[in-house]
PDB file of N, CA and C in Angstrom:
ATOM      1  N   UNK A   1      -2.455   8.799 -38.487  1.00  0.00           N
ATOM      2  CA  UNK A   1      -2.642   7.826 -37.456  1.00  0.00           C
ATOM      3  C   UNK A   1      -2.614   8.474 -36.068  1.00  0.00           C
ATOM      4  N   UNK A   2      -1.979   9.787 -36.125  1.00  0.00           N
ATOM      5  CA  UNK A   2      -1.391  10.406 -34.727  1.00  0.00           C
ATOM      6  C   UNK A   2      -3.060  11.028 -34.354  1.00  0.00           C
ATOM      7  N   UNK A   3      -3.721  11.347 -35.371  1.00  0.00           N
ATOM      8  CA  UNK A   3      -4.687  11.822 -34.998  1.00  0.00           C
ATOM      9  C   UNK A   3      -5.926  10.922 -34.310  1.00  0.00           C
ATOM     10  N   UNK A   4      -6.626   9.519 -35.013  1.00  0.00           N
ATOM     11  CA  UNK A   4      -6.722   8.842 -34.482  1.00  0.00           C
ATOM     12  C   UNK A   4      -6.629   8.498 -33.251  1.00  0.00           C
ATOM     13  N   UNK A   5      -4.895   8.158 -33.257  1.00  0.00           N
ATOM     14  CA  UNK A   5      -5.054   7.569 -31.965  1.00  0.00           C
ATOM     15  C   UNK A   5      -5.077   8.576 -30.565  1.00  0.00           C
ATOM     16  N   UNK A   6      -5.171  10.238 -30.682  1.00  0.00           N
ATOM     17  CA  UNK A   6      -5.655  11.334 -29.974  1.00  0.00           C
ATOM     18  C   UNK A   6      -7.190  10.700 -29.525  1.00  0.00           C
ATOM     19  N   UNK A   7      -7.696  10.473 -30.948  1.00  0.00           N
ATOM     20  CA  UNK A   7      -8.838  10.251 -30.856  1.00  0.00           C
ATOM     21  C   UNK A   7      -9.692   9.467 -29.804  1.00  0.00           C
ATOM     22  N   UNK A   8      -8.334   8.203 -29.429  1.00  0.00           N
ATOM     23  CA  UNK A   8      -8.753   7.342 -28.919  1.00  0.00           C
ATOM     24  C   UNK A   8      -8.811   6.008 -29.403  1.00  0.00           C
ATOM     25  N   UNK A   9      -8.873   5.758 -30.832  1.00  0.00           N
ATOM     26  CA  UNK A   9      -8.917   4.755 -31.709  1.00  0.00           C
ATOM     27  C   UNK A   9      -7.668   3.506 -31.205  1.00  0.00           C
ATOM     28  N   UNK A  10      -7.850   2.524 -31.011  1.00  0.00           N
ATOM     29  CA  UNK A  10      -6.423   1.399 -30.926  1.00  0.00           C
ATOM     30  C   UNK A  10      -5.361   1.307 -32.228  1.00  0.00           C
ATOM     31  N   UNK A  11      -4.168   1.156 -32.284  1.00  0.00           N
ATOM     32  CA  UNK A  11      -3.924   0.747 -33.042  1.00  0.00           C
ATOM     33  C   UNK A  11      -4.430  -0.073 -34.053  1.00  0.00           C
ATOM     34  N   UNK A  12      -4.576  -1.394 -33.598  1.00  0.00           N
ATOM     35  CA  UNK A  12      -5.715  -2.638 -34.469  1.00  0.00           C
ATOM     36  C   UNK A  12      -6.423  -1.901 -35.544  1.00  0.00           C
ATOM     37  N   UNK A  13      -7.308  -1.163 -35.118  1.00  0.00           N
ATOM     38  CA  UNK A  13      -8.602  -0.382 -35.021  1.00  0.00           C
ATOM     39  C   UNK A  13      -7.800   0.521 -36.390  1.00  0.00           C
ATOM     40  N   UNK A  14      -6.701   1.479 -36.289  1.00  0.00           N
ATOM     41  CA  UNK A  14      -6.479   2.141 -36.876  1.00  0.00           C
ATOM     42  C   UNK A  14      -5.990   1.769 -38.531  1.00  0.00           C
ATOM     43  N   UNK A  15      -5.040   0.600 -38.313  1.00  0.00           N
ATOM     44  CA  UNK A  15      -4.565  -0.165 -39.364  1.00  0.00           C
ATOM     45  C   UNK A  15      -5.450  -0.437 -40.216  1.00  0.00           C
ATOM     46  N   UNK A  16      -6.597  -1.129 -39.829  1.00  0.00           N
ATOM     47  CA  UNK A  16      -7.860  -1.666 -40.691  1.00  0.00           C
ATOM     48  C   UNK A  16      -8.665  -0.965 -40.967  1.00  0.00           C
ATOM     49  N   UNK A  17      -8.605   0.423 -40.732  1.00  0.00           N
ATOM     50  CA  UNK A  17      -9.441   1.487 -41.136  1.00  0.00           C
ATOM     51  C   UNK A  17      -8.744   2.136 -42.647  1.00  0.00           C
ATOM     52  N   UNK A  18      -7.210   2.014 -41.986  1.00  0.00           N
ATOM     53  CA  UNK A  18      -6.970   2.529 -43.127  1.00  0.00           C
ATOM     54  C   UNK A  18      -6.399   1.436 -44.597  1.00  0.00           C
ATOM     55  N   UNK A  19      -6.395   0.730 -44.140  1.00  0.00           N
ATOM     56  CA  UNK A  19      -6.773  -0.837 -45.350  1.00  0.00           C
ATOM     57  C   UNK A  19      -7.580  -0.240 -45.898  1.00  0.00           C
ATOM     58  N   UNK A  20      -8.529   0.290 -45.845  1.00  0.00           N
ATOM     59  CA  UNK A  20      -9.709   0.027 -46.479  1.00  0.00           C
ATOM     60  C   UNK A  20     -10.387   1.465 -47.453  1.00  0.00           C
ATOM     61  N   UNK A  21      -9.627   2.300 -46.681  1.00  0.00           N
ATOM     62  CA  UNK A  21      -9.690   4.183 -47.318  1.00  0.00           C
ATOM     63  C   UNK A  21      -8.542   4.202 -48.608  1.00  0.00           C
ATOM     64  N   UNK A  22      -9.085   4.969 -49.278  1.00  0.00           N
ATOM     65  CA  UNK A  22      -8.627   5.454 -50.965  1.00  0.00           C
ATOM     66  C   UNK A  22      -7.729   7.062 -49.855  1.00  0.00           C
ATOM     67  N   UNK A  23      -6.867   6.982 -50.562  1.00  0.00           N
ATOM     68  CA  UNK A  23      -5.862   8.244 -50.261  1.00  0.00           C
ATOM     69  C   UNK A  23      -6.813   9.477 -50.369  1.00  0.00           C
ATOM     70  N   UNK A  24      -7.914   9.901 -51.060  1.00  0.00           N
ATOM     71  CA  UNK A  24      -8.609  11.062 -51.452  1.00  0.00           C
ATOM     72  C   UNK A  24      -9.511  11.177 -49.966  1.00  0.00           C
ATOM     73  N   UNK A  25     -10.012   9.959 -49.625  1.00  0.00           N
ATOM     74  CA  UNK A  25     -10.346   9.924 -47.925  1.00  0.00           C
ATOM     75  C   UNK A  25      -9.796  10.163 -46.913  1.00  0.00           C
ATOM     76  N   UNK A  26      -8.355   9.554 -47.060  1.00  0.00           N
ATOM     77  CA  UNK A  26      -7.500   9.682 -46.132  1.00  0.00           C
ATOM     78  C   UNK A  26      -7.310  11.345 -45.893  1.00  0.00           C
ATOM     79  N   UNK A  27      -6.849  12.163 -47.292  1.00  0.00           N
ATOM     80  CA  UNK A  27      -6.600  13.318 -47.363  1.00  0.00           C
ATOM     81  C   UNK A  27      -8.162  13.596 -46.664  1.00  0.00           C
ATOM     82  N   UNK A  28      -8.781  14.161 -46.779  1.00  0.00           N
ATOM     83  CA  UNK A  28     -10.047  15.087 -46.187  1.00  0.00           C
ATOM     84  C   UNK A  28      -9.799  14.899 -45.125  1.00  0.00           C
ATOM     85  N   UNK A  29      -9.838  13.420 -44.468  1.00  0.00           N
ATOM     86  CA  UNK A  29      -9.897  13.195 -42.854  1.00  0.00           C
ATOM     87  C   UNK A  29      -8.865  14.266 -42.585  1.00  0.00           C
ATOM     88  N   UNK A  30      -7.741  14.543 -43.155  1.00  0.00           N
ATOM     89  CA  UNK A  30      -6.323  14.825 -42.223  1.00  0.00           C
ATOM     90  C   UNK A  30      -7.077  16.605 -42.439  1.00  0.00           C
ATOM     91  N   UNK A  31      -7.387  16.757 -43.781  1.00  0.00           N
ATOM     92  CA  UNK A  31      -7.674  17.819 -43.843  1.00  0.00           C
ATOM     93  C   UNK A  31      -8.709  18.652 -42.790  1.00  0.00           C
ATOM     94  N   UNK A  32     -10.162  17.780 -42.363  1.00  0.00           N
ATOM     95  CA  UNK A  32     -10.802  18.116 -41.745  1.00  0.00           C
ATOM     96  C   UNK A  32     -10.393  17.706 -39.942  1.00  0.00           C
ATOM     97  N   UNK A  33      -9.320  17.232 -39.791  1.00  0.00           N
ATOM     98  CA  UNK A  33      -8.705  17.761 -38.616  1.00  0.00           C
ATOM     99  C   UNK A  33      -8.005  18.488 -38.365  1.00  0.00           C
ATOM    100  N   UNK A  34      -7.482  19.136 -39.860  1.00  0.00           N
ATOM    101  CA  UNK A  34      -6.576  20.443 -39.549  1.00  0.00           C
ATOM    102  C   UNK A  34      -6.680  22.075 -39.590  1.00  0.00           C
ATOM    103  N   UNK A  35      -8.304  21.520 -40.015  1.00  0.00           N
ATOM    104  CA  UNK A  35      -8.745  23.059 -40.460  1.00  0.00           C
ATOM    105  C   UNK A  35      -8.806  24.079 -39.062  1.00  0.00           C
ATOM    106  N   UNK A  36      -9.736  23.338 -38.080  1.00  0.00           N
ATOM    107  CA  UNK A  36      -9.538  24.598 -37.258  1.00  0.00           C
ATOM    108  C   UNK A  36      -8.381  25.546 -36.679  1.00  0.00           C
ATOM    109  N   UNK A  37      -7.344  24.380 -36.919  1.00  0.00           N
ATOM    110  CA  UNK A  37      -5.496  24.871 -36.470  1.00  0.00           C
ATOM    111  C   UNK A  37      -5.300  25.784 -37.551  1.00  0.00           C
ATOM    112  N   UNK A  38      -5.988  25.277 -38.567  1.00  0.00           N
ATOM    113  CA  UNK A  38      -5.142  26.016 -39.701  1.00  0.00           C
ATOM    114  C   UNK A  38      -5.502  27.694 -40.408  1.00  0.00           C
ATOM    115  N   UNK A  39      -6.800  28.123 -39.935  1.00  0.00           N
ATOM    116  CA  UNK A  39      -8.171  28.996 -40.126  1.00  0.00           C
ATOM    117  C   UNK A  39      -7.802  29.858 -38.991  1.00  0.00           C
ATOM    118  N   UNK A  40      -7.626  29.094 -37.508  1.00  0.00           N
ATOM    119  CA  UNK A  40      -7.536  30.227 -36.267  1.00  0.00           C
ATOM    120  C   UNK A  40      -6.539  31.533 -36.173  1.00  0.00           C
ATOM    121  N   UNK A  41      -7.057  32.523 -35.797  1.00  0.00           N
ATOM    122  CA  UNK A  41      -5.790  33.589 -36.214  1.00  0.00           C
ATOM    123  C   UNK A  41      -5.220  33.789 -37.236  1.00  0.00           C
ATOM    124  N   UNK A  42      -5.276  32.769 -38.296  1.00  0.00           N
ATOM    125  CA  UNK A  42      -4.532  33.002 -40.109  1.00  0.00           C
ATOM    126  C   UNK A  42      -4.710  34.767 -40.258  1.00  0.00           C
ATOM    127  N   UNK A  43      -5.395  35.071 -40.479  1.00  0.00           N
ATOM    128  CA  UNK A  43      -5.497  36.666 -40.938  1.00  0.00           C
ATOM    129  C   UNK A  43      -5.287  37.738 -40.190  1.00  0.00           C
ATOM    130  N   UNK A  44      -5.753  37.313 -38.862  1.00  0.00           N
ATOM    131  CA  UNK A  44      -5.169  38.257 -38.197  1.00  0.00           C
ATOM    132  C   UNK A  44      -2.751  38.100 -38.396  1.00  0.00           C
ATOM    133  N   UNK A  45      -2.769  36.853 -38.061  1.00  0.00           N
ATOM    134  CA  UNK A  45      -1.282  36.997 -38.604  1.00  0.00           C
ATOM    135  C   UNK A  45      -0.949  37.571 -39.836  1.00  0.00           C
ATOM    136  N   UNK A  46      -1.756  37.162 -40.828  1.00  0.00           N
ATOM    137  CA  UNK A  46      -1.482  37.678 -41.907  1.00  0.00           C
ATOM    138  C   UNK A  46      -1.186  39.139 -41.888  1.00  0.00           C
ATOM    139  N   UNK A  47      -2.369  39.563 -41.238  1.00  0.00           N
ATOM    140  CA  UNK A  47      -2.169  41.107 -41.692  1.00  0.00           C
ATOM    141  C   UNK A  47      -0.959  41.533 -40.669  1.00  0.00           C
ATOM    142  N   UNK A  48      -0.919  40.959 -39.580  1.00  0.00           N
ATOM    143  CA  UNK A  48       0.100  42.011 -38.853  1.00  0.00           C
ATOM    144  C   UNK A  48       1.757  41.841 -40.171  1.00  0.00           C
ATOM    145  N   UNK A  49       1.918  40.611 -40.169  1.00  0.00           N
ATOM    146  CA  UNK A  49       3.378  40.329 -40.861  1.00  0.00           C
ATOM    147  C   UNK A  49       2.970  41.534 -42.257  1.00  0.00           C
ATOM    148  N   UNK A  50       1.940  41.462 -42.781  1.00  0.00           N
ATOM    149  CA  UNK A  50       2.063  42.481 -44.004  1.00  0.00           C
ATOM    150  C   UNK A  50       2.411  44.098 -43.834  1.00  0.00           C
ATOM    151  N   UNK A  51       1.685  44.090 -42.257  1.00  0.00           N
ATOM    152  CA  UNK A  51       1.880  45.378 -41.645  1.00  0.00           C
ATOM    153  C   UNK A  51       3.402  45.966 -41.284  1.00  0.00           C
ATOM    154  N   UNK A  52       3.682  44.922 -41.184  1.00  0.00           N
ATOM    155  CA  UNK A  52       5.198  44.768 -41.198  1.00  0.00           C
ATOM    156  C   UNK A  52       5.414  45.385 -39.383  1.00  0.00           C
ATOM    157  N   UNK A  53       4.218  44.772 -38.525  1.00  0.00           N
ATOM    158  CA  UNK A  53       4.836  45.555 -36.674  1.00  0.00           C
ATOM    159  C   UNK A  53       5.475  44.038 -36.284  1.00  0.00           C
ATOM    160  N   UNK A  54       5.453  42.954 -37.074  1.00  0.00           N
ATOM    161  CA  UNK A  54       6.294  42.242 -36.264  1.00  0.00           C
ATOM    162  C   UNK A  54       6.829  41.171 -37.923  1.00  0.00           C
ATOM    163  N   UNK A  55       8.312  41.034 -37.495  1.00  0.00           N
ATOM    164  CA  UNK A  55       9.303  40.067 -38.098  1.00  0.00           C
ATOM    165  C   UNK A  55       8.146  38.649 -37.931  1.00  0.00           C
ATOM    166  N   UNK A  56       8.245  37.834 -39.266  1.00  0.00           N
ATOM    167  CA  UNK A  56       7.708  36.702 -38.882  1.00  0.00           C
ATOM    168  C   UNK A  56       8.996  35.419 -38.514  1.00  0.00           C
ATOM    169  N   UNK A  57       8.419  34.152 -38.204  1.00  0.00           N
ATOM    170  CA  UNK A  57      10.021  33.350 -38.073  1.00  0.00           C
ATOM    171  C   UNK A  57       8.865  32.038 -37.955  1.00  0.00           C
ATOM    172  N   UNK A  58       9.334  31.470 -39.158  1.00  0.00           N
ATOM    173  CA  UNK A  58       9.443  29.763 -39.400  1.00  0.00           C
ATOM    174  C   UNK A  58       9.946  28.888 -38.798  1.00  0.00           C
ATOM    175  N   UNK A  59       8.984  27.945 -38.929  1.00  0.00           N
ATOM    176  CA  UNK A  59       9.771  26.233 -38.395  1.00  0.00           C
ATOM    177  C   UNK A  59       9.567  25.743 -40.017  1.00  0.00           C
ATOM    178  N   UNK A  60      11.126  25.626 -39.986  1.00  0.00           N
ATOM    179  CA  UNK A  60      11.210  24.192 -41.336  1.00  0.00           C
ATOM    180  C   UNK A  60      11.244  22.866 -40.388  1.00  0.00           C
ATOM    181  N   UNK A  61      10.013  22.076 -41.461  1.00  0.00           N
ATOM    182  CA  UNK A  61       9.988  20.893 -41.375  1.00  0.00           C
ATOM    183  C   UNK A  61      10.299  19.623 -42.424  1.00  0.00           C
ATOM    184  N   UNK A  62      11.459  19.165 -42.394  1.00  0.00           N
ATOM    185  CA  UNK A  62      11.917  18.101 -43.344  1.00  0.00           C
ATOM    186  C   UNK A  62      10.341  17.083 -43.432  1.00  0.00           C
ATOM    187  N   UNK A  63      10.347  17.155 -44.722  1.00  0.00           N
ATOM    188  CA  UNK A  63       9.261  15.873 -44.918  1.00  0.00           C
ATOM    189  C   UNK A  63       9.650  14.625 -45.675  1.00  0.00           C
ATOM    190  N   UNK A  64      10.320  14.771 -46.243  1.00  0.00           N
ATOM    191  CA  UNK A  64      11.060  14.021 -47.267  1.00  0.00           C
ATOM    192  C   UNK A  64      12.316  14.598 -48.193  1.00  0.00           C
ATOM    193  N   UNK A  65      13.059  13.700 -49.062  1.00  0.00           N
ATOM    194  CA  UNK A  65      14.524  14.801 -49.372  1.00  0.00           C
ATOM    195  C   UNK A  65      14.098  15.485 -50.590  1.00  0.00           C
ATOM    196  N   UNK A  66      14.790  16.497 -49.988  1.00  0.00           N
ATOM    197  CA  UNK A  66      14.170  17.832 -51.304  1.00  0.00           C
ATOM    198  C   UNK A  66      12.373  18.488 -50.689  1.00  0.00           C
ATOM    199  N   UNK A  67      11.716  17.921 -49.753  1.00  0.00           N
ATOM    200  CA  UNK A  67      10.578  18.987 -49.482  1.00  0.00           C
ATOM    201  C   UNK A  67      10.784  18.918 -47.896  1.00  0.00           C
ATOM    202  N   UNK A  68      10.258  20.304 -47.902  1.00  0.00           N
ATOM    203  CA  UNK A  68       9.847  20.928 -46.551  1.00  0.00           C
ATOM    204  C   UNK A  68       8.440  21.784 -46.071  1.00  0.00           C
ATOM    205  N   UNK A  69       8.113  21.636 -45.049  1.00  0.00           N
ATOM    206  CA  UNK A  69       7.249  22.334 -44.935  1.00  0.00           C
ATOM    207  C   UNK A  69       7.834  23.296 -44.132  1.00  0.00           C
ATOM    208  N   UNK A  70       7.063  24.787 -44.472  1.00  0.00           N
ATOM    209  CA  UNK A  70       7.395  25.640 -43.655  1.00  0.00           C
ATOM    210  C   UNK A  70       6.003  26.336 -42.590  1.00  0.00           C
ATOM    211  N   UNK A  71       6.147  26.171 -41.495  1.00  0.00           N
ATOM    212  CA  UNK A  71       4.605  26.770 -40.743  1.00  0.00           C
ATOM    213  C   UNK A  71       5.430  28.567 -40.132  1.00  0.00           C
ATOM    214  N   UNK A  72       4.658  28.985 -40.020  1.00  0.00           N
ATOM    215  CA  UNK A  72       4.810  30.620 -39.348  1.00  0.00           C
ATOM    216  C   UNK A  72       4.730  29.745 -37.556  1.00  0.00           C
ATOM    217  N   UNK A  73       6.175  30.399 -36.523  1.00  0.00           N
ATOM    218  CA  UNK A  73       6.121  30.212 -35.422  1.00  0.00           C
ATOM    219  C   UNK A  73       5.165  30.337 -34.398  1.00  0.00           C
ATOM    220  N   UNK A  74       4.340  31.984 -35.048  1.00  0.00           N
ATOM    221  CA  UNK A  74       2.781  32.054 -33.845  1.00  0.00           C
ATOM    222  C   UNK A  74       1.703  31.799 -34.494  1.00  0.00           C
ATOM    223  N   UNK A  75       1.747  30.348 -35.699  1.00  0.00           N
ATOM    224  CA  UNK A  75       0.377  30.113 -36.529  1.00  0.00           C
ATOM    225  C   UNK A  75       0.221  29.179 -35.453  1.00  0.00           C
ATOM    226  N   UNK A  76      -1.511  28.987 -35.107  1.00  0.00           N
ATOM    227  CA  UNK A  76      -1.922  27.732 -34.580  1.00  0.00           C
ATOM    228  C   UNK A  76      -1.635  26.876 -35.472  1.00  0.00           C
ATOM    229  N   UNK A  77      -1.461  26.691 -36.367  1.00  0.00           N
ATOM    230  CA  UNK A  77      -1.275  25.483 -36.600  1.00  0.00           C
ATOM    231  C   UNK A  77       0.813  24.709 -36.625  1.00  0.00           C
ATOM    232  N   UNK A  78       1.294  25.740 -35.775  1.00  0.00           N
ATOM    233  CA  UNK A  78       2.580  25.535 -35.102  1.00  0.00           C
ATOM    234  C   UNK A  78       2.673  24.432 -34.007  1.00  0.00           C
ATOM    235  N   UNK A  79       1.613  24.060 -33.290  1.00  0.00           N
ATOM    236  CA  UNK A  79       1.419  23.412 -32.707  1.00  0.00           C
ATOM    237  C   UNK A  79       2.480  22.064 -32.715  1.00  0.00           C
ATOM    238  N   UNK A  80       2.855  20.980 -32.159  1.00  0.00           N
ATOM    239  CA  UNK A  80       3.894  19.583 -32.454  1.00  0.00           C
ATOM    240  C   UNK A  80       2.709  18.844 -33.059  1.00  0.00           C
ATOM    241  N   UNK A  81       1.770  18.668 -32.771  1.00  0.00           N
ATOM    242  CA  UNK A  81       0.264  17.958 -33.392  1.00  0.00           C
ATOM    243  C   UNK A  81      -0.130  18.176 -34.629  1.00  0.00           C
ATOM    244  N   UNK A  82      -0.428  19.789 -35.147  1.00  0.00           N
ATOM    245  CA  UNK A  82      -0.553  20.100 -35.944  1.00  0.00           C
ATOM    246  C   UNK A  82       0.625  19.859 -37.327  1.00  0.00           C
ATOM    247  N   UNK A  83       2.080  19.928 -36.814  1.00  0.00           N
ATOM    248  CA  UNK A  83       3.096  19.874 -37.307  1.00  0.00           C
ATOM    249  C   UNK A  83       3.129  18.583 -38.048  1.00  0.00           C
ATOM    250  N   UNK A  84       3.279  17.536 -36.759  1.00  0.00           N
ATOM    251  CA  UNK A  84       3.025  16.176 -37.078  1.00  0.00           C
ATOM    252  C   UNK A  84       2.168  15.276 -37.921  1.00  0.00           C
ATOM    253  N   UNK A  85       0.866  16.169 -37.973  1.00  0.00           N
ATOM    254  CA  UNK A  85      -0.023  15.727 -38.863  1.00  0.00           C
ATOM    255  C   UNK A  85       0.097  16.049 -40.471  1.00  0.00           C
ATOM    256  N   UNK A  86       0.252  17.331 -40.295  1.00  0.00           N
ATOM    257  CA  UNK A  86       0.636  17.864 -41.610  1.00  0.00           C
ATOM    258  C   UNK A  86       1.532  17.050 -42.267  1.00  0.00           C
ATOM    259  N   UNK A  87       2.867  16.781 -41.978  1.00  0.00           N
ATOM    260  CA  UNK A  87       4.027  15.847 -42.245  1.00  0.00           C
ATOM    261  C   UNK A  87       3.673  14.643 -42.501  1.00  0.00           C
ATOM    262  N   UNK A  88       3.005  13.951 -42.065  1.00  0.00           N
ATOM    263  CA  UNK A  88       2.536  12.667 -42.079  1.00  0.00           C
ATOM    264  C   UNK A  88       1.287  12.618 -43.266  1.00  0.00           C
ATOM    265  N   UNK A  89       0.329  13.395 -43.329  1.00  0.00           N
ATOM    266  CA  UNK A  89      -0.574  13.850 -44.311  1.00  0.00           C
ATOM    267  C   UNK A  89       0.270  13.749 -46.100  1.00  0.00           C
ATOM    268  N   UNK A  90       1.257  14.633 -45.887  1.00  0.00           N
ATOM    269  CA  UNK A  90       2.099  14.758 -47.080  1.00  0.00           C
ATOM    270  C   UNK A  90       2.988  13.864 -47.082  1.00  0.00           C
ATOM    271  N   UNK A  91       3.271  13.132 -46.457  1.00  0.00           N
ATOM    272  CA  UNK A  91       4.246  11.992 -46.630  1.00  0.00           C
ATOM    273  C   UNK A  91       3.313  11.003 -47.495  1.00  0.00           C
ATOM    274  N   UNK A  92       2.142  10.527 -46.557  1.00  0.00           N
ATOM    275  CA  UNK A  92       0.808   9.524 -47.403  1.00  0.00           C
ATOM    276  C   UNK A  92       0.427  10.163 -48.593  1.00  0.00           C
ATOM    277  N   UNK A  93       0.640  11.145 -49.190  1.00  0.00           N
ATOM    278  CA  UNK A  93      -0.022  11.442 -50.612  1.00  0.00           C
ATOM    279  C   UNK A  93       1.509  11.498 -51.035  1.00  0.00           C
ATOM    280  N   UNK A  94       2.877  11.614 -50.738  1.00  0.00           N
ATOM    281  CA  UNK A  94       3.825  11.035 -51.858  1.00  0.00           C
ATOM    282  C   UNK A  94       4.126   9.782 -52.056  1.00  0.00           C
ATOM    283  N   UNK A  95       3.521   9.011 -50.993  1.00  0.00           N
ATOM    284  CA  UNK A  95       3.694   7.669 -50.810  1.00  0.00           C
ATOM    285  C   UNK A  95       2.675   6.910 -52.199  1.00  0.00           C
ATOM    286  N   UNK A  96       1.507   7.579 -51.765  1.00  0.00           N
ATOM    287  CA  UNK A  96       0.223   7.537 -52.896  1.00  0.00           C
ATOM    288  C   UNK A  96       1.013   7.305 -54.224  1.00  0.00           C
ATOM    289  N   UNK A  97       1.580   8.743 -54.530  1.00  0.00           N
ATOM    290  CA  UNK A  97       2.020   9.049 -55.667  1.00  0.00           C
ATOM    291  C   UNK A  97       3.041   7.945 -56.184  1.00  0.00           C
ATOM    292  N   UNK A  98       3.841   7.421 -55.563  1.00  0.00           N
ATOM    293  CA  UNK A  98       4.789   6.936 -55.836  1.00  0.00           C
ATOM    294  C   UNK A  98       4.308   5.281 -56.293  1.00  0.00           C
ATOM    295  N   UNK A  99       3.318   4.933 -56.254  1.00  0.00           N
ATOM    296  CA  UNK A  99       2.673   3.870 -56.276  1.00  0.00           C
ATOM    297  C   UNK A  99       2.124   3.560 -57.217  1.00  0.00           C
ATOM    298  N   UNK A 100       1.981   4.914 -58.338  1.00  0.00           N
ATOM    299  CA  UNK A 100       1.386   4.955 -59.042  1.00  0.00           C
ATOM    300  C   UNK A 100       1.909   5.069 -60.370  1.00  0.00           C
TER     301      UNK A 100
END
């Protein structure tokens, strides 16, 4: 929803959009707003942490009890936006799950 309403979308607007989306939709949308956060710099981080010239350091993020997400501190997708979405993304597919 956080993304959305970046977007610009109203609340109203947002609710009844998602009335109407199957969770497998919902997922792509979140997915295809997270890719560029999530793609930018990935490898270049990658390789330095393998290289071992710099210590890496995590943000744990509580998502629910018993899961966490963990992001790398200088991944773009560290971002509070990116963070937020992610969390919220995986919250709606255990929510999914649980429904089922």
């Amino acid at each position: 929803m956080k993304i959305r309403q970046r977007e610009g979308q109203s609340l109203d607007a947002i609710k009844n959009e998602v009335r109407t989306l199957t969770g497998d939709v919902l997922e792509k949308r979140v997915a295809g707003s997270l890719e560029p956060a999530l793609v930018t710099r990935a490898d270049q981080a990658a390789m330095r942490e393998a290289n071992g010239s710099e210590p890496a350091t995590w943000r744990r993020v509580g998502v629910a009890d018993g899961i966490e997400l963990h992001v790398r501190a200088d991944s773009s997708a560290a971002t509070e936006d990116a963070v937020v979405a992610m969390r919220e993304a995986v919250r709606a597919a255990l929510g999914r799950f649980a429904r089922t």
